[in-house]
N, C-alpha and C. Protein backbone atom coordinates (compact mmCIF):
# COMPACT_ATOMS: atom_id res chain seq x y z
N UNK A 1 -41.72 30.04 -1.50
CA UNK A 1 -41.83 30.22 -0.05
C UNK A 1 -42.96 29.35 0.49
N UNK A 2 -42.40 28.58 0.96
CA UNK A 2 -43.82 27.43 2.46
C UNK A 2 -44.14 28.21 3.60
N UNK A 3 -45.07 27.91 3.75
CA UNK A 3 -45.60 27.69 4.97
C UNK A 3 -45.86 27.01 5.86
N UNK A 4 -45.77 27.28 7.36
CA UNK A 4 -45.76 26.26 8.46
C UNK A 4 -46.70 26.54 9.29
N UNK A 5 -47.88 26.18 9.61
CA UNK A 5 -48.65 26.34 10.74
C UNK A 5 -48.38 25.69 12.05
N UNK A 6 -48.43 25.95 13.07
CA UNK A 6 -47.95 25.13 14.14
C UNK A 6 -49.30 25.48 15.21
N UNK A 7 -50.04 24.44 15.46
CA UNK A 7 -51.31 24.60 16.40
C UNK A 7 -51.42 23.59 17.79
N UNK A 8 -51.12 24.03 18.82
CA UNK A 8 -51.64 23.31 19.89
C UNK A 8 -53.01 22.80 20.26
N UNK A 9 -52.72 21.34 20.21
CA UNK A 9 -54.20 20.76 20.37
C UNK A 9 -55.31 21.63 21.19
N UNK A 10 -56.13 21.74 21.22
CA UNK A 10 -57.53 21.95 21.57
C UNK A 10 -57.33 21.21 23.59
N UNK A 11 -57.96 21.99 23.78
CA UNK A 11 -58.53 21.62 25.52
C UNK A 11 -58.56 20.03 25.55
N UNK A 12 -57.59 19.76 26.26
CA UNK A 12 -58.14 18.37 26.45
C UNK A 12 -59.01 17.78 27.98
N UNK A 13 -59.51 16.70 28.03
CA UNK A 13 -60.15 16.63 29.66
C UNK A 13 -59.01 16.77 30.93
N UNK A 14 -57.73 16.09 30.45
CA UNK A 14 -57.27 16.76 32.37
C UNK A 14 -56.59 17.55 32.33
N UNK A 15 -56.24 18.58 30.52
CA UNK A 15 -55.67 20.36 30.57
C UNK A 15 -56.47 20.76 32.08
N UNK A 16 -58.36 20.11 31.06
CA UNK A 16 -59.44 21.16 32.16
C UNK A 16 -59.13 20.83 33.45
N UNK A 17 -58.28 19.21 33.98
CA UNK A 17 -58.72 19.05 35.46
C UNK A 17 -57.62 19.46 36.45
N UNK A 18 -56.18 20.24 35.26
CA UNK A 18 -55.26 20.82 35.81
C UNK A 18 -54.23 19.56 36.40
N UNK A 19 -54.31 18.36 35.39
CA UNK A 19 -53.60 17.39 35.60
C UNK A 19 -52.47 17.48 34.56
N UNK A 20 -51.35 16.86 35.07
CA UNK A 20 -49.94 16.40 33.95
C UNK A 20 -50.39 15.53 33.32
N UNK A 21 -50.22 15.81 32.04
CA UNK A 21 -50.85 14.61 31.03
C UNK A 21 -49.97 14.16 30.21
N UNK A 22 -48.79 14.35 29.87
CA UNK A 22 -47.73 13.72 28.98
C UNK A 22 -48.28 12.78 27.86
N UNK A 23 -48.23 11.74 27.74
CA UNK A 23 -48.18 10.58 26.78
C UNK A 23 -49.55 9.79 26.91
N UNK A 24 -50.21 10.23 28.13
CA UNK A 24 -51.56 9.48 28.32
C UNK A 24 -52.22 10.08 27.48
N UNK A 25 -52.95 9.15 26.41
CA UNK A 25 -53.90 9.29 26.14
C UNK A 25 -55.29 9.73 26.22
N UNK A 26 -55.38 11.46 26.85
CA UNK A 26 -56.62 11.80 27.00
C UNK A 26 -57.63 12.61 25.75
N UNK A 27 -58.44 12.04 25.60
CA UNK A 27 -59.47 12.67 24.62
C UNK A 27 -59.60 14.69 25.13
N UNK A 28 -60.13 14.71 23.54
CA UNK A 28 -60.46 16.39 23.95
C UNK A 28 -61.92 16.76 24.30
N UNK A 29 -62.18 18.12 25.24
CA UNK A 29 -63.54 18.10 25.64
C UNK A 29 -64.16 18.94 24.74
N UNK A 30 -65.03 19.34 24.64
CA UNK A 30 -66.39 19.80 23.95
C UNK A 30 -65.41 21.25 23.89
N UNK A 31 -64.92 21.97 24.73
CA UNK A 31 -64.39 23.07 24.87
C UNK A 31 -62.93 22.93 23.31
N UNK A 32 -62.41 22.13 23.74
CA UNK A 32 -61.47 21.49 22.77
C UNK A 32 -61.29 21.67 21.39
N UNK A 33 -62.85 20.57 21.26
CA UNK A 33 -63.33 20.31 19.94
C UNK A 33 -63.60 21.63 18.99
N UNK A 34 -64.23 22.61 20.06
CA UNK A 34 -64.61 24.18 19.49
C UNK A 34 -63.50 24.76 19.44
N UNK A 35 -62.66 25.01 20.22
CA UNK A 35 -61.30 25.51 19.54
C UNK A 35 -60.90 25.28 18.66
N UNK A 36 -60.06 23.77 18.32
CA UNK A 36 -59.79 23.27 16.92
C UNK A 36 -60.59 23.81 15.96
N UNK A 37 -62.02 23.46 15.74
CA UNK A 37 -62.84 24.12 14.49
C UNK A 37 -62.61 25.29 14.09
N UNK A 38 -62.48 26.48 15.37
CA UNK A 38 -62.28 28.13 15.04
C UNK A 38 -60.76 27.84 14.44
N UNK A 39 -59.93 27.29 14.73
CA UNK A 39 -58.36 27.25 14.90
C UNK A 39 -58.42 26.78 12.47
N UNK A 40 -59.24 25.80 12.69
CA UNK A 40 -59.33 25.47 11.08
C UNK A 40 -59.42 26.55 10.78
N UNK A 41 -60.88 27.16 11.33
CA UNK A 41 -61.74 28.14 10.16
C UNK A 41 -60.44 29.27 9.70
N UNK A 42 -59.77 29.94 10.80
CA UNK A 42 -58.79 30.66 10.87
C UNK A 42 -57.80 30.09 9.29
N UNK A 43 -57.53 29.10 9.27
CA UNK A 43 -56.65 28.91 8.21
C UNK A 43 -57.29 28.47 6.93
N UNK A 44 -58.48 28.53 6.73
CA UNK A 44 -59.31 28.19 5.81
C UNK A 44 -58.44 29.26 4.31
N UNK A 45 -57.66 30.08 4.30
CA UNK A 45 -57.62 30.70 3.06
C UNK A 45 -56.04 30.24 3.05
N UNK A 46 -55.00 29.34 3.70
CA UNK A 46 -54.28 28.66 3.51
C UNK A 46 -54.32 27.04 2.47
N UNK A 47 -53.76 26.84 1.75
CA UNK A 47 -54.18 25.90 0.70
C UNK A 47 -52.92 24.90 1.26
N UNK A 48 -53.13 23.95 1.98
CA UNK A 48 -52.53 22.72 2.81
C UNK A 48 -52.12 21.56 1.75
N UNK A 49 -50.58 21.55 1.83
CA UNK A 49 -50.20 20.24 1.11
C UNK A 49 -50.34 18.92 1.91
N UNK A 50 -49.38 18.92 3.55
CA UNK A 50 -49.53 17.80 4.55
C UNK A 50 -49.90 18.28 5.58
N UNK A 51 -50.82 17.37 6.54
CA UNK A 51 -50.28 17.81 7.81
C UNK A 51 -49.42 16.80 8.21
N UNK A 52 -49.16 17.30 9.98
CA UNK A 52 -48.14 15.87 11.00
C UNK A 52 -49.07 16.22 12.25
N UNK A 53 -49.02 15.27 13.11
CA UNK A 53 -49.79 15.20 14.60
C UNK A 53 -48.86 14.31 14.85
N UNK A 54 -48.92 14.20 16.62
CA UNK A 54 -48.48 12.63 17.48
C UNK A 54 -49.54 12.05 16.60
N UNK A 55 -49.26 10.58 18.29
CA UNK A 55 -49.89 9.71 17.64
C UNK A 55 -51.34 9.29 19.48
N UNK A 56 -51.39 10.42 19.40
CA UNK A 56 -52.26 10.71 20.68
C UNK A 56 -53.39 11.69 20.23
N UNK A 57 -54.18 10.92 20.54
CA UNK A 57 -56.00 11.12 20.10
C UNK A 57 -56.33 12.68 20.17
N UNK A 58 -55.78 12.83 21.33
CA UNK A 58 -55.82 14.85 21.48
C UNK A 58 -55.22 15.35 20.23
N UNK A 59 -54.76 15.57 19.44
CA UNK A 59 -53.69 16.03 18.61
C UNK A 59 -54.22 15.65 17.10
N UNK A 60 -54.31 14.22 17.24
CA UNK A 60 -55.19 13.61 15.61
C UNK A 60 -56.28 14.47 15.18
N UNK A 61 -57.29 14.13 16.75
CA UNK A 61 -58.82 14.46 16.69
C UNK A 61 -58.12 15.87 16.29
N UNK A 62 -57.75 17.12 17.15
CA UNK A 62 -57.89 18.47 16.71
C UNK A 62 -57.27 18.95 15.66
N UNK A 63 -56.12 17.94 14.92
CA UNK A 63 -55.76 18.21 13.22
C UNK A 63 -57.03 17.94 12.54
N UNK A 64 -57.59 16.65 12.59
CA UNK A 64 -59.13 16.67 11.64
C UNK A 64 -60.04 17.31 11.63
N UNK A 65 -60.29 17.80 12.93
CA UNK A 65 -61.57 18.53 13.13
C UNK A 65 -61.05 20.10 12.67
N UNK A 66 -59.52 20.63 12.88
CA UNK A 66 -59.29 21.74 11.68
C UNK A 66 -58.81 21.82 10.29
N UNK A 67 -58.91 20.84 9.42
CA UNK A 67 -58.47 20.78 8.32
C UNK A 67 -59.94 20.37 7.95
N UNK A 68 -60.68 19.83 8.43
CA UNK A 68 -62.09 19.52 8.28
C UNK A 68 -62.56 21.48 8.72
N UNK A 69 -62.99 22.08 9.30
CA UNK A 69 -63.55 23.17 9.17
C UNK A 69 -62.74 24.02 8.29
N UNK A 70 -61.39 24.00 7.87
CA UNK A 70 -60.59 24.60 6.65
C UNK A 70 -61.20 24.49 5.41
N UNK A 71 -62.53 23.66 5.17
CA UNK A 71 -62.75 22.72 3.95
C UNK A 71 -61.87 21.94 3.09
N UNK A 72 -60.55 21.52 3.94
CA UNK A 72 -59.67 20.79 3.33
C UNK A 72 -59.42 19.26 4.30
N UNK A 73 -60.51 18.12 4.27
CA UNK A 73 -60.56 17.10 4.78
C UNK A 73 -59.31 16.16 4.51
N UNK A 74 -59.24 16.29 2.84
CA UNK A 74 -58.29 15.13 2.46
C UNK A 74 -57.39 15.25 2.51
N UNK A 75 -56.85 16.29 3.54
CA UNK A 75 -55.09 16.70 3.24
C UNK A 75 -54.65 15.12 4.03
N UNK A 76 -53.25 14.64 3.28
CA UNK A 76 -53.17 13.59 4.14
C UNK A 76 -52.08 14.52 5.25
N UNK A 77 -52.12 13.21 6.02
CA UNK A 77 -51.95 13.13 7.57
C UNK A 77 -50.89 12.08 7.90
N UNK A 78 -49.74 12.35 8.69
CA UNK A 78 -48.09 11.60 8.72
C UNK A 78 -48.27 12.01 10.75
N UNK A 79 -48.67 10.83 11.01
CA UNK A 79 -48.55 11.06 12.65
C UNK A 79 -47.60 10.16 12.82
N UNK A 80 -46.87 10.55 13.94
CA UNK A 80 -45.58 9.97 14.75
C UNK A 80 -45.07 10.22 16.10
N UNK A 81 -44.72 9.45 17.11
CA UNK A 81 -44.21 9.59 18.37
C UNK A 81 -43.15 10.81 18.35
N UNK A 82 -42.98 11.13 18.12
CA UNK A 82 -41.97 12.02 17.81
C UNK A 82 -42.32 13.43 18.27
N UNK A 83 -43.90 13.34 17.68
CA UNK A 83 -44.13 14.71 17.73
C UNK A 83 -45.17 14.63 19.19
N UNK A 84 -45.07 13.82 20.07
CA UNK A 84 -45.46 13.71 21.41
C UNK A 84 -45.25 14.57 22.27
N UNK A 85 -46.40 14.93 23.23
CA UNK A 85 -45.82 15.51 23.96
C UNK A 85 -44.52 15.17 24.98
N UNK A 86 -44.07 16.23 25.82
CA UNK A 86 -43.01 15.44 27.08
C UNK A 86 -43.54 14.38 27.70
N UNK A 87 -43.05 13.86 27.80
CA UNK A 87 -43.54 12.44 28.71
C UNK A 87 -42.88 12.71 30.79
N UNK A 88 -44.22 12.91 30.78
CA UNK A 88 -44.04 13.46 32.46
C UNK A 88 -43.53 12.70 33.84
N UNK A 89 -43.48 11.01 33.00
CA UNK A 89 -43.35 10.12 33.90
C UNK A 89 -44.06 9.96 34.91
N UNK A 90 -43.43 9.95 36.11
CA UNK A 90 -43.83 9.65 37.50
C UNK A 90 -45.40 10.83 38.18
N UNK A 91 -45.18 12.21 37.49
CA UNK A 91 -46.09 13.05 37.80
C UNK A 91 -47.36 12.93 36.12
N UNK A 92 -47.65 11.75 35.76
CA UNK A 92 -48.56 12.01 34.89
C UNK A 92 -49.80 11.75 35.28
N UNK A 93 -50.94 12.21 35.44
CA UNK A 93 -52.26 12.15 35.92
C UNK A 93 -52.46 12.68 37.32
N UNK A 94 -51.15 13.36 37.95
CA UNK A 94 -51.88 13.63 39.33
C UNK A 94 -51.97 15.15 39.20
N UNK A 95 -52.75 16.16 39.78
CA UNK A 95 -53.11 17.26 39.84
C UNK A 95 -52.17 18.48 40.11
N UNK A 96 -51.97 19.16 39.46
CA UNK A 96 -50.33 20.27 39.24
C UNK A 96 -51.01 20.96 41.17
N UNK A 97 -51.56 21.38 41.30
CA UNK A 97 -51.35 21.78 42.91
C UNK A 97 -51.34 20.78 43.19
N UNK A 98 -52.03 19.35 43.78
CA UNK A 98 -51.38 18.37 44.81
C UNK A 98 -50.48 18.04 44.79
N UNK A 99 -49.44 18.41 43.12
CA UNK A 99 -48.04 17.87 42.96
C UNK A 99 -47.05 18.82 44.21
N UNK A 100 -48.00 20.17 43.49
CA UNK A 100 -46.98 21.31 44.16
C UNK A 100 -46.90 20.93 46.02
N UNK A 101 -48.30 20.61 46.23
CA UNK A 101 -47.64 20.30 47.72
C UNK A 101 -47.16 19.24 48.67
N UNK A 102 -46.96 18.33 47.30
CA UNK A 102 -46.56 16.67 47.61
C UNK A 102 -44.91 17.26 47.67
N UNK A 103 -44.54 17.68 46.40
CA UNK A 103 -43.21 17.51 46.25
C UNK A 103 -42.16 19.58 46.63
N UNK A 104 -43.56 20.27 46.84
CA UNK A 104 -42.98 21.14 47.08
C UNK A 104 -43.14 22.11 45.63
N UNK A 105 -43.18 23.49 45.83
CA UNK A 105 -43.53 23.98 44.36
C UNK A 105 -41.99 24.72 43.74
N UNK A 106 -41.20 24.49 44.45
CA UNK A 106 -40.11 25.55 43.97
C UNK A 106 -39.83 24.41 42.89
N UNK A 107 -39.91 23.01 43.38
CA UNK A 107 -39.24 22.02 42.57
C UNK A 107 -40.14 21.42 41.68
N UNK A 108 -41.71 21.60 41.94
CA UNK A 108 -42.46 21.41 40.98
C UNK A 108 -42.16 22.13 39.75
N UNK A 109 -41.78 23.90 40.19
CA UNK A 109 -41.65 25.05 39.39
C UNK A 109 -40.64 24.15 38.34
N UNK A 110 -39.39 23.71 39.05
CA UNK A 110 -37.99 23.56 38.01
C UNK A 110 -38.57 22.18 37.16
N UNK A 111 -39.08 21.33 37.21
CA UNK A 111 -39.57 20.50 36.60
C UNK A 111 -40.34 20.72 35.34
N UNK A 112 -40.74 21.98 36.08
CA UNK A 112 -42.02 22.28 34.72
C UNK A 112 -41.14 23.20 34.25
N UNK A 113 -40.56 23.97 34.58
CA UNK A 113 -40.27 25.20 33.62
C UNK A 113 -38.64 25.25 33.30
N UNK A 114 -37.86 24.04 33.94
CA UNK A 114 -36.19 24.52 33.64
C UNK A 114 -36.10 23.45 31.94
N UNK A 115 -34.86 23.79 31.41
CA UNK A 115 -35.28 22.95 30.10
C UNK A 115 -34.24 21.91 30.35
N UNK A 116 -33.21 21.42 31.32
CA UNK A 116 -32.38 19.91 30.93
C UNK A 116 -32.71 19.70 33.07
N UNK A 117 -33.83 19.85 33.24
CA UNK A 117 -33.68 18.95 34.62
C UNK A 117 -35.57 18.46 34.50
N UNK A 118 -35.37 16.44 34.33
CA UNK A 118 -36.55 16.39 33.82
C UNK A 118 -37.22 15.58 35.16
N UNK A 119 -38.69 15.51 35.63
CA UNK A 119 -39.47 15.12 36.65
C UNK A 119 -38.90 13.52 36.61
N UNK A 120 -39.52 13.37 37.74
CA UNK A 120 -38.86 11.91 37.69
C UNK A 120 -39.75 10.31 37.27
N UNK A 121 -38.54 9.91 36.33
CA UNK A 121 -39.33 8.53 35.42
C UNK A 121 -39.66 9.50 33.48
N UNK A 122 -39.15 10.98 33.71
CA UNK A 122 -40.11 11.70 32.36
C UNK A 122 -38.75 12.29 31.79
N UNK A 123 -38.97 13.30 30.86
CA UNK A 123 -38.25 14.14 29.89
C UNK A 123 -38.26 15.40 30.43
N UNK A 124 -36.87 15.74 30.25
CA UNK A 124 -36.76 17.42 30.11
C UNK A 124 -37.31 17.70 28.60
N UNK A 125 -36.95 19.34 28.81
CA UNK A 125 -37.51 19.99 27.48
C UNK A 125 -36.19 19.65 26.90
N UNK A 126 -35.12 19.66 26.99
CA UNK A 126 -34.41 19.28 26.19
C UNK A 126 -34.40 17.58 25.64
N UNK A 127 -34.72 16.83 26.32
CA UNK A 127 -34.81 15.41 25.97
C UNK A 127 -36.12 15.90 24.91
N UNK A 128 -37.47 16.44 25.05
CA UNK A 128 -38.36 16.22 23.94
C UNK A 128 -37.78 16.85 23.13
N UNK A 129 -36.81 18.13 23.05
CA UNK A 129 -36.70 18.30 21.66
C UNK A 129 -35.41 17.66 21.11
N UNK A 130 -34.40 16.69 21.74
CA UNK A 130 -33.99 15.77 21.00
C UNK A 130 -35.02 14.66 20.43
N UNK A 131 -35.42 14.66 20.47
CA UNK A 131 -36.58 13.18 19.61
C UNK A 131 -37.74 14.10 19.04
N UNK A 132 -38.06 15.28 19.12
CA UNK A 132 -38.71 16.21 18.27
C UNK A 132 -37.98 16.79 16.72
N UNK A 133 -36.84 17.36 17.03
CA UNK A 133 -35.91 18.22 16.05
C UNK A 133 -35.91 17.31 14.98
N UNK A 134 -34.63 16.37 15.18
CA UNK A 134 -34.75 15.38 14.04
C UNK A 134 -35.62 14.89 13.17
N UNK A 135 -36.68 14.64 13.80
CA UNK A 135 -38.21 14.38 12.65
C UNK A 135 -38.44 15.74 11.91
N UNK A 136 -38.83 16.39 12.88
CA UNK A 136 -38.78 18.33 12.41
C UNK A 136 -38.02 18.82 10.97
N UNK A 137 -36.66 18.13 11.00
CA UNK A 137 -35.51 18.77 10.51
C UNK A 137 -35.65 18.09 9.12
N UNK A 138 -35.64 16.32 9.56
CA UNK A 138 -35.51 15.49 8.50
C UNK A 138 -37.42 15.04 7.67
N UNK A 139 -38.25 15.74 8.16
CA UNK A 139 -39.46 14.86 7.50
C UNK A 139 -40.58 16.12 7.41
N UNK A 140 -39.89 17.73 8.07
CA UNK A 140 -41.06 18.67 7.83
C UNK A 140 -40.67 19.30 7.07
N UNK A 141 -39.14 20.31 7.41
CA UNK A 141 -39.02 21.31 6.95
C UNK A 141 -38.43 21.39 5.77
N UNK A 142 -37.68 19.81 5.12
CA UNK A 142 -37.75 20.16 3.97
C UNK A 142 -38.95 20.45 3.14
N UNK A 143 -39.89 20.12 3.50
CA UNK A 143 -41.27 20.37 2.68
C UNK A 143 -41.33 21.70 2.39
N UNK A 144 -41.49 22.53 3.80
CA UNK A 144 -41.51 23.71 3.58
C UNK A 144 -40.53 24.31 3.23
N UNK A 145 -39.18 23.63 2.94
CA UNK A 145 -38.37 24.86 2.07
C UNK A 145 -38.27 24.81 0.52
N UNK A 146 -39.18 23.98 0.44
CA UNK A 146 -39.52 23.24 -0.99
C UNK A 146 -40.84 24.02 -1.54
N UNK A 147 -41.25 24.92 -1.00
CA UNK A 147 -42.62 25.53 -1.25
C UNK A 147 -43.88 24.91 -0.90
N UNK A 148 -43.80 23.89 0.17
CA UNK A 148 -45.00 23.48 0.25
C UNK A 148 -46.07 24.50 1.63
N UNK A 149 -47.00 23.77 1.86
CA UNK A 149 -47.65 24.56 3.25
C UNK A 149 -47.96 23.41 4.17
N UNK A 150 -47.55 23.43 5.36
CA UNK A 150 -47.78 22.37 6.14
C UNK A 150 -48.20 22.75 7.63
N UNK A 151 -49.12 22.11 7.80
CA UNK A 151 -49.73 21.92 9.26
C UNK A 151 -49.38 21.04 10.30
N UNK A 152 -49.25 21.41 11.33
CA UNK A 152 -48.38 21.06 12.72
C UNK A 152 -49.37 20.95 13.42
N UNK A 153 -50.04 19.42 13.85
CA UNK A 153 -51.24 19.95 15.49
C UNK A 153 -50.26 18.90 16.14
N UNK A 154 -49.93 19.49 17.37
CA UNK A 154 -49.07 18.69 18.50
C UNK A 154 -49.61 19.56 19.64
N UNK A 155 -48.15 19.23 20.51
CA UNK A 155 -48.72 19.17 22.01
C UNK A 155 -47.59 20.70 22.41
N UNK A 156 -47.70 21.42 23.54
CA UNK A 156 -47.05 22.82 23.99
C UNK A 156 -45.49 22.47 24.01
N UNK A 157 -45.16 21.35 24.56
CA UNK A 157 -43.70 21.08 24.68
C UNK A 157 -42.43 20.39 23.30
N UNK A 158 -43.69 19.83 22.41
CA UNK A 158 -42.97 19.37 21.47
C UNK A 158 -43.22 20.79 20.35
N UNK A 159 -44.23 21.66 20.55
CA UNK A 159 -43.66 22.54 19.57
C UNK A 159 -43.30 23.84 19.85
N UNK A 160 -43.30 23.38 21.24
CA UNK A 160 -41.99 24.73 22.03
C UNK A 160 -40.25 24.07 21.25
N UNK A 161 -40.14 22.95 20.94
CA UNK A 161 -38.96 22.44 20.18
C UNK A 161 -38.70 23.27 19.22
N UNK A 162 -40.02 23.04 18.11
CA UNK A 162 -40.48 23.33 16.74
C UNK A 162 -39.88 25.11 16.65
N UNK A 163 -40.52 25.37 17.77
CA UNK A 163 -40.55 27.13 17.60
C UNK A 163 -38.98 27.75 18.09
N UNK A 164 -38.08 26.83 18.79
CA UNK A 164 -36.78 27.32 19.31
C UNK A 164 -36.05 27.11 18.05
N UNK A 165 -36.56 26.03 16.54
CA UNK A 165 -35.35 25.92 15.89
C UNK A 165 -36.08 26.68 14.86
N UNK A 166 -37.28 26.65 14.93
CA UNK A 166 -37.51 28.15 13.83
C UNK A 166 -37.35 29.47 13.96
N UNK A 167 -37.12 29.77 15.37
CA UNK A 167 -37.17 31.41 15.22
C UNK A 167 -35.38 31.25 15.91
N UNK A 168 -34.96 30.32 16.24
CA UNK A 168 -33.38 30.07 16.46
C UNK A 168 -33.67 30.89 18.01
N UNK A 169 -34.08 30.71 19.17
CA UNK A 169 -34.13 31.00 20.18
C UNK A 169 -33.12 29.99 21.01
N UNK A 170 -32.33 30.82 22.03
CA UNK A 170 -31.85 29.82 23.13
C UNK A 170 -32.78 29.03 24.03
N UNK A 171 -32.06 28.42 24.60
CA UNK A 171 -33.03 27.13 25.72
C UNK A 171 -33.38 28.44 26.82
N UNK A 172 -33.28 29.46 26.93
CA UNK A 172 -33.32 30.42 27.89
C UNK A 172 -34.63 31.52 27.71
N UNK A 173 -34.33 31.54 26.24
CA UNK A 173 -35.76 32.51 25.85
C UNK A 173 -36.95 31.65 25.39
N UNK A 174 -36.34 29.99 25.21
CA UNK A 174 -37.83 29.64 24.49
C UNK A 174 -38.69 29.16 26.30
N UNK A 175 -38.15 29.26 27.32
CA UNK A 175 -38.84 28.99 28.55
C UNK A 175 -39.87 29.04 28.74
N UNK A 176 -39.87 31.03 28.32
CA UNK A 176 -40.70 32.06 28.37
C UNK A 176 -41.92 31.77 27.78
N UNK A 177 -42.03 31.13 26.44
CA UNK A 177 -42.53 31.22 25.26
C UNK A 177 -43.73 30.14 25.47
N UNK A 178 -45.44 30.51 26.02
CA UNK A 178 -46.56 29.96 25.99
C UNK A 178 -47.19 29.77 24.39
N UNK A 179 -47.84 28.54 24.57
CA UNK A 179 -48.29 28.62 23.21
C UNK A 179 -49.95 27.86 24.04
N UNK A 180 -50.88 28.60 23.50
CA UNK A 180 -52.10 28.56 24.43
C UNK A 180 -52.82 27.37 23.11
N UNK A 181 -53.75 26.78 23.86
CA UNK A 181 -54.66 25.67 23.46
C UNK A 181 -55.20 26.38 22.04
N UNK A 182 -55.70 26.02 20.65
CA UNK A 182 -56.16 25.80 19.64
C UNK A 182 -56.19 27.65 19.19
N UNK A 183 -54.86 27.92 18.99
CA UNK A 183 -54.36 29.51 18.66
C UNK A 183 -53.22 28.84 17.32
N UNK A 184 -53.41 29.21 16.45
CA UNK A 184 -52.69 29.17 15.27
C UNK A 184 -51.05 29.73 14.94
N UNK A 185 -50.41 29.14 15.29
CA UNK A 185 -48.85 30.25 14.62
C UNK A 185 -48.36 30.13 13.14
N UNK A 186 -48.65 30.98 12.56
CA UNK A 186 -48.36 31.00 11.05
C UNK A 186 -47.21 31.54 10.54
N UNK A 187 -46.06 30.91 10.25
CA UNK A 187 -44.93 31.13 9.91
C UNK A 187 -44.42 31.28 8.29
N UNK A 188 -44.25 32.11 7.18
CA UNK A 188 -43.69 32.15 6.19
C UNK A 188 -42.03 32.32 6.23
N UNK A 189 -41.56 30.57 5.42
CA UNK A 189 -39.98 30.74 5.08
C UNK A 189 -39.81 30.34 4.22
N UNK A 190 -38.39 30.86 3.94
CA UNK A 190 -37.84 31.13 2.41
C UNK A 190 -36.85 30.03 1.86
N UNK A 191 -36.60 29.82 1.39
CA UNK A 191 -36.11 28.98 0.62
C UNK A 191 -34.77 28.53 1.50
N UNK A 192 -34.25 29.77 2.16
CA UNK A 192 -32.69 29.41 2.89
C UNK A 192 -33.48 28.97 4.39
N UNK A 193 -34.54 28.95 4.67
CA UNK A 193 -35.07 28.74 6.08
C UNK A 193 -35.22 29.44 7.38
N UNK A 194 -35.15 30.88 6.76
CA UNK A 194 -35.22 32.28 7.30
C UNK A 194 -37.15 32.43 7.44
N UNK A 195 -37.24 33.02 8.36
CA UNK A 195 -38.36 33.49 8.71
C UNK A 195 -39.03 34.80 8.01
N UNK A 196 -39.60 34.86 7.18
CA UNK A 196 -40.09 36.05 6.83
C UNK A 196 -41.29 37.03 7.11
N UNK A 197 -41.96 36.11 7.72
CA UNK A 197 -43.29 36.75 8.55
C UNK A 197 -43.79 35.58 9.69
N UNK A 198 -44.27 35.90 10.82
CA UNK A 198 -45.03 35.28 11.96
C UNK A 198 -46.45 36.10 12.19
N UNK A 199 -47.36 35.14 12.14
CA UNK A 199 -48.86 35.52 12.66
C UNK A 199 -49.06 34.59 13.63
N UNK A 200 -49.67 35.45 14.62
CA UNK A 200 -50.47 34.49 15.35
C UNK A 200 -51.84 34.96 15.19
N UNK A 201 -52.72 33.50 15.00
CA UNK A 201 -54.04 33.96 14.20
C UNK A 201 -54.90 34.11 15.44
N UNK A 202 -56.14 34.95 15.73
CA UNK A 202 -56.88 35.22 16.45
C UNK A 202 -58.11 35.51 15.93
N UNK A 203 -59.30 34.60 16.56
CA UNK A 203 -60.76 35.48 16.52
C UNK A 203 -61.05 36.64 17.37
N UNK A 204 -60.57 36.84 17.59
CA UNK A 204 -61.13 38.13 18.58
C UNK A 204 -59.94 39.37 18.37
């Protein structure tokens, strides 16, 4: 039986400035950085074969900085576009309220939250988890049905993908489904790719 951790990067600077950040490259803040570390320490009694990250500095930085407080530095590391966040297009860097009252919020709402109607120039949730799954399918989970333990630091939308084909949720219930900044989801599966236990890890 493997294991799968799946961790959303750490605070990044325009999470904090309440900006769409898709594919831009923003670094993580001090707030960030301390998440990730607790988010390691948390899995420190997990014994890590790989991890995967994008290939966006938010995501790298907060896999190292928790496999580094895990005391497991040298796990190697397989980053790829793939595991990117949505790409927001046309609304990336401008501020989620000035969007809401540029373009209106009912339609800001469906942008952000429906899963096949995507902002404009960007991806639906269904477009990221076509170019998510496949990597997922073909380059993670055989690992873990192979007995290994593997770590996931990505972004909320690419492993809102991750989490609809592991727990087999419709495009309807995984909507619902928040996955908050540098909080751990710890998944044990079995050999057929059944779920046998879910943690979500917490300090507090």
């Amino acid at each position: 039986m493997g294991k799968i951790v799946l961790l959303r990067h750490g605070e990044s600077q325009w999470n904090l400035e309440n900006r769409f950040t898709g594919w831009v490259d923003i670094p993580l803040t001090d707030k960030g950085r301390e998440e990730a570390r607790r988010a390691g320490e948390l899995c420190k009694d997990i014994r890590f074969d790989r991890g995967f990250t994008s290939v966006l500095i938010r995501a790298i930085e907060s896999l190292e900085i928790a496999l580094t407080a895990a005391g497991q530095p040298d796990v190697p590391i397989e980053k790829n576009q793939a595991l990117n966040e949505r790409m927001y297009g046309d609304l990336q860097g401008l501020n989620k309220e000035e969007t809401a009252k540029k373009f209106g919020a009912e339609q800001v709402h469906i942008w952000r939250r429906s899963y096949d109607v995507p902002p404009p120039g960007g991806e639906s949730l269904k477009d990221t988890a076509a170019r998510t799954l496949p990597y997922f399918q073909s380059r993670i989970l055989p690992l873990v049905l192979a007995g290994k333990n593997i770590f996931v630091c990505a972004h909320g939308n690419s492993l809102r993908s991750i989490v609809m084909s592991i727990e087999k949720l419709t495009p309807e219930q995984i909507l619902k489904v928040e996955l908050a900044t540098g909080v751990p989801i710890v998944y044990d599966i079995d050999a057929e790719g059944a779920v046998s236990s879910k943690s979500v890890l917490s300090a507090t």
